[in-house]
Protein backbone atom coordinates (compact mmCIF):
# COMPACT_ATOMS: atom_id res chain seq x y z
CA UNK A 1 11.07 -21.74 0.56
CA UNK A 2 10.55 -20.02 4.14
CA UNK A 3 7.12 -20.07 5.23
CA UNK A 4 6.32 -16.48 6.28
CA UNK A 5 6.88 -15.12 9.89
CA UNK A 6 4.86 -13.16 11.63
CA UNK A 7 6.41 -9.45 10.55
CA UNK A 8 5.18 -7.16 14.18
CA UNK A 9 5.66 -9.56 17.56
CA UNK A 10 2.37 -10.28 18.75
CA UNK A 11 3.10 -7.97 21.96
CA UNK A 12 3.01 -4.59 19.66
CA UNK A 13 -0.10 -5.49 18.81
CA UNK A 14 -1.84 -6.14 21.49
CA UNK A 15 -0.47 -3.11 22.74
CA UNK A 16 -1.84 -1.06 19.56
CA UNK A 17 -5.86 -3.27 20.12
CA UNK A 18 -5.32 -1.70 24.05
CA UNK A 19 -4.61 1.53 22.50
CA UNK A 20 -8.12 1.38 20.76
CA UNK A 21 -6.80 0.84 17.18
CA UNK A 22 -8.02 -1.38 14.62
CA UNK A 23 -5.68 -4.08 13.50
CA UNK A 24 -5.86 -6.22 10.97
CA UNK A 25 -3.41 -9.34 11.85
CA UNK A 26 -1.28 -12.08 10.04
CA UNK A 27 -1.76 -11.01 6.23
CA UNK A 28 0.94 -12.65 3.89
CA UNK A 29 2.36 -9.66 2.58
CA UNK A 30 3.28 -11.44 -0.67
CA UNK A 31 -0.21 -11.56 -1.94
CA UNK A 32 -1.26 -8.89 -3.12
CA UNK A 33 -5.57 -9.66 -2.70
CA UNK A 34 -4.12 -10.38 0.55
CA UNK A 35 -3.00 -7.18 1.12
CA UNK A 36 -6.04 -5.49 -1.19
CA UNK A 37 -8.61 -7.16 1.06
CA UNK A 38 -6.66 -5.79 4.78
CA UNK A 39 -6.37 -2.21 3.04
CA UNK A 40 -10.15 -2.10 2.27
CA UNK A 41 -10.75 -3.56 5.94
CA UNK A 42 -8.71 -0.83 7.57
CA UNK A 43 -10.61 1.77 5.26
CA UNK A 44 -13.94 0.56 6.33
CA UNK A 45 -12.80 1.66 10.05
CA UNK A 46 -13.98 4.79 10.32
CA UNK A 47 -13.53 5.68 14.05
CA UNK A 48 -10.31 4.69 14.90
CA UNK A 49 -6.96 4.03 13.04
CA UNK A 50 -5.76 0.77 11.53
CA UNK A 51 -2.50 -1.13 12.00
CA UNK A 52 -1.85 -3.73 9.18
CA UNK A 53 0.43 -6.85 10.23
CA UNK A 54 1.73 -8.43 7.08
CA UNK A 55 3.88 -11.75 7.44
CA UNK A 56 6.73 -11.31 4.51
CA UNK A 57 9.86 -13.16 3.53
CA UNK A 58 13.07 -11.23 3.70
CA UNK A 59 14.51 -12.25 0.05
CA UNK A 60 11.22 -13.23 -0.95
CA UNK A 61 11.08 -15.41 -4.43
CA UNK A 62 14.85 -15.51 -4.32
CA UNK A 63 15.77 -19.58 -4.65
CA UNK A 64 19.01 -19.51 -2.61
CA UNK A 65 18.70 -16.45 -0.10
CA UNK A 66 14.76 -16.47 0.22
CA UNK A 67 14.52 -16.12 4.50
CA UNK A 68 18.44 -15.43 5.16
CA UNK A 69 19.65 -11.73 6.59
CA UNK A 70 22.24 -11.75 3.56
CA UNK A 71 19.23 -11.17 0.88
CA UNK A 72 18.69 -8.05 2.74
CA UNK A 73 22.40 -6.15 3.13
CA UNK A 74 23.99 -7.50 -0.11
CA UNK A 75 23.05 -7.63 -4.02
CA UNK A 76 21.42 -11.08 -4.88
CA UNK A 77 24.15 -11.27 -7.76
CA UNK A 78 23.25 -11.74 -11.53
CA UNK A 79 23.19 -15.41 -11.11
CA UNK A 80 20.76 -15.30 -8.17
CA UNK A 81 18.70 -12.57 -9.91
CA UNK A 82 18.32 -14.52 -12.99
CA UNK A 83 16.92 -17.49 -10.82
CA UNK A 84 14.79 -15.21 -8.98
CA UNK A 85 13.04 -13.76 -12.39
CA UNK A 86 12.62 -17.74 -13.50
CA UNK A 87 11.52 -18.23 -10.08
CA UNK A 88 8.84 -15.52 -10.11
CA UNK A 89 7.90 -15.62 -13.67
CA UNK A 90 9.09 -12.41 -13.96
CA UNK A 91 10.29 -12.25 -17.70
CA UNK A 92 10.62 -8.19 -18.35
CA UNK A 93 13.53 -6.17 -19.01
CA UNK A 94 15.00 -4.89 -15.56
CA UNK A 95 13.76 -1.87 -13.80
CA UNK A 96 10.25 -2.39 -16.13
CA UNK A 97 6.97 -2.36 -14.76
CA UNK A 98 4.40 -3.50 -17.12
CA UNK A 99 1.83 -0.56 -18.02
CA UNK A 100 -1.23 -3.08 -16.59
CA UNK A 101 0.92 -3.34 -13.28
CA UNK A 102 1.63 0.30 -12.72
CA UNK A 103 -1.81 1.30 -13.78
CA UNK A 104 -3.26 -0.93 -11.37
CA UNK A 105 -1.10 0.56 -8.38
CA UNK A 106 -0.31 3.65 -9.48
CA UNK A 107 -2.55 5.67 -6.28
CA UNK A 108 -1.48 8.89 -8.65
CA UNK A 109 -4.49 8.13 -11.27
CA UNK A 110 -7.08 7.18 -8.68
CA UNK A 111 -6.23 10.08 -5.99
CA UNK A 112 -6.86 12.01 -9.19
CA UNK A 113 -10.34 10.97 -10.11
CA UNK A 114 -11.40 11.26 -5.99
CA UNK A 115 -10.66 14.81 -6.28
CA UNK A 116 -12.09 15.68 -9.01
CA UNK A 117 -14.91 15.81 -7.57
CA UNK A 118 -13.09 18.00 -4.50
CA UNK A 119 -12.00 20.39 -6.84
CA UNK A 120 -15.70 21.11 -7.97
CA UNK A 121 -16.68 21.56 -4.71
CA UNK A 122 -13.73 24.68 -4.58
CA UNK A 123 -14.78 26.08 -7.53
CA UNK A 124 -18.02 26.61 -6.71
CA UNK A 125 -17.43 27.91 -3.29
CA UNK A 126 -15.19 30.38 -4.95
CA UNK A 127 -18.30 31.63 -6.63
CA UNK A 128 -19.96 31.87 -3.67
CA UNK A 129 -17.60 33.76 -1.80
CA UNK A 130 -17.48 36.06 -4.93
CA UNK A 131 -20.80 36.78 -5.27
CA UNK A 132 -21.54 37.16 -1.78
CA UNK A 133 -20.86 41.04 -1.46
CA UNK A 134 -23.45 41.26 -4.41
CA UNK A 135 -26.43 39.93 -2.47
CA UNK A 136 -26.08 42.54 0.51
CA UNK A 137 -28.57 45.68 0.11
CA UNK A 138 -27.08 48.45 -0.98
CA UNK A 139 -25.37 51.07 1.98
């Protein structure tokens, strides 16, 4: 299998670190703690914005095509795709994501719970606001 290049040059980011960004180099973009660990790094940057560099395979878990330009342009084929599911482990129906999976990254559900505690917060300056013309003396 292809060993992982490196997915930005390292020019753009140096150029991006003279800008005054935070950047967050050389992650293998195939695993996904990997990737968990460099998202929570660039979160915990609070003055300045990130840029994440992850290293990925084009083709990636694909036996025959894994690091060649024609995994990217063309269908693997059923024969290739079948190897490619053995290859990864990957042993459900096509176009299903395991509930666990999608859970997991589904940013819906968590953006969800972070707000509730935003929309709160509205309601109760709503209230405010409302009330507000009731506090002022009378005339």
């Amino acid at each position: 299998m292809a060993k992982p290049k490196a997915g930005l040059p390292t020019i753009p980011a140096k150029r991006f670190e003279a800008y005054h960004w935070h950047v967050v180099h050389d992650i293998d973009g195939h695993d996904p703690e990997a990737v968990k660990k460099a998202i929570l790094e660039a979160r915990s940057v609070k003055d300045k914005p990130s840029l994440i560099i992850c290293r990925t395979v084009i083709g990636f878990g694909s036996p025959n095509k894994a690091g060649k330009e024609e995994s990217h342009g063309a269908a693997l084929g059923e024969e290739e795709v079948a190897l490619t599911r053995q290859k990864l482990g990957w042993h459900h129906p096509a176009f299903e994501i395991p509930k666990e999976i999608y859970r997991a990254w589904d940013g819906r559900e968590k953006a969800r719970k972070r707000s509730s505690g935003g929309r709160k917060s509205l309601l109760l300056m709503r209230r405010l606001i409302l009330s507000w013309p009731r506090s002022l003396p009378a005339g």
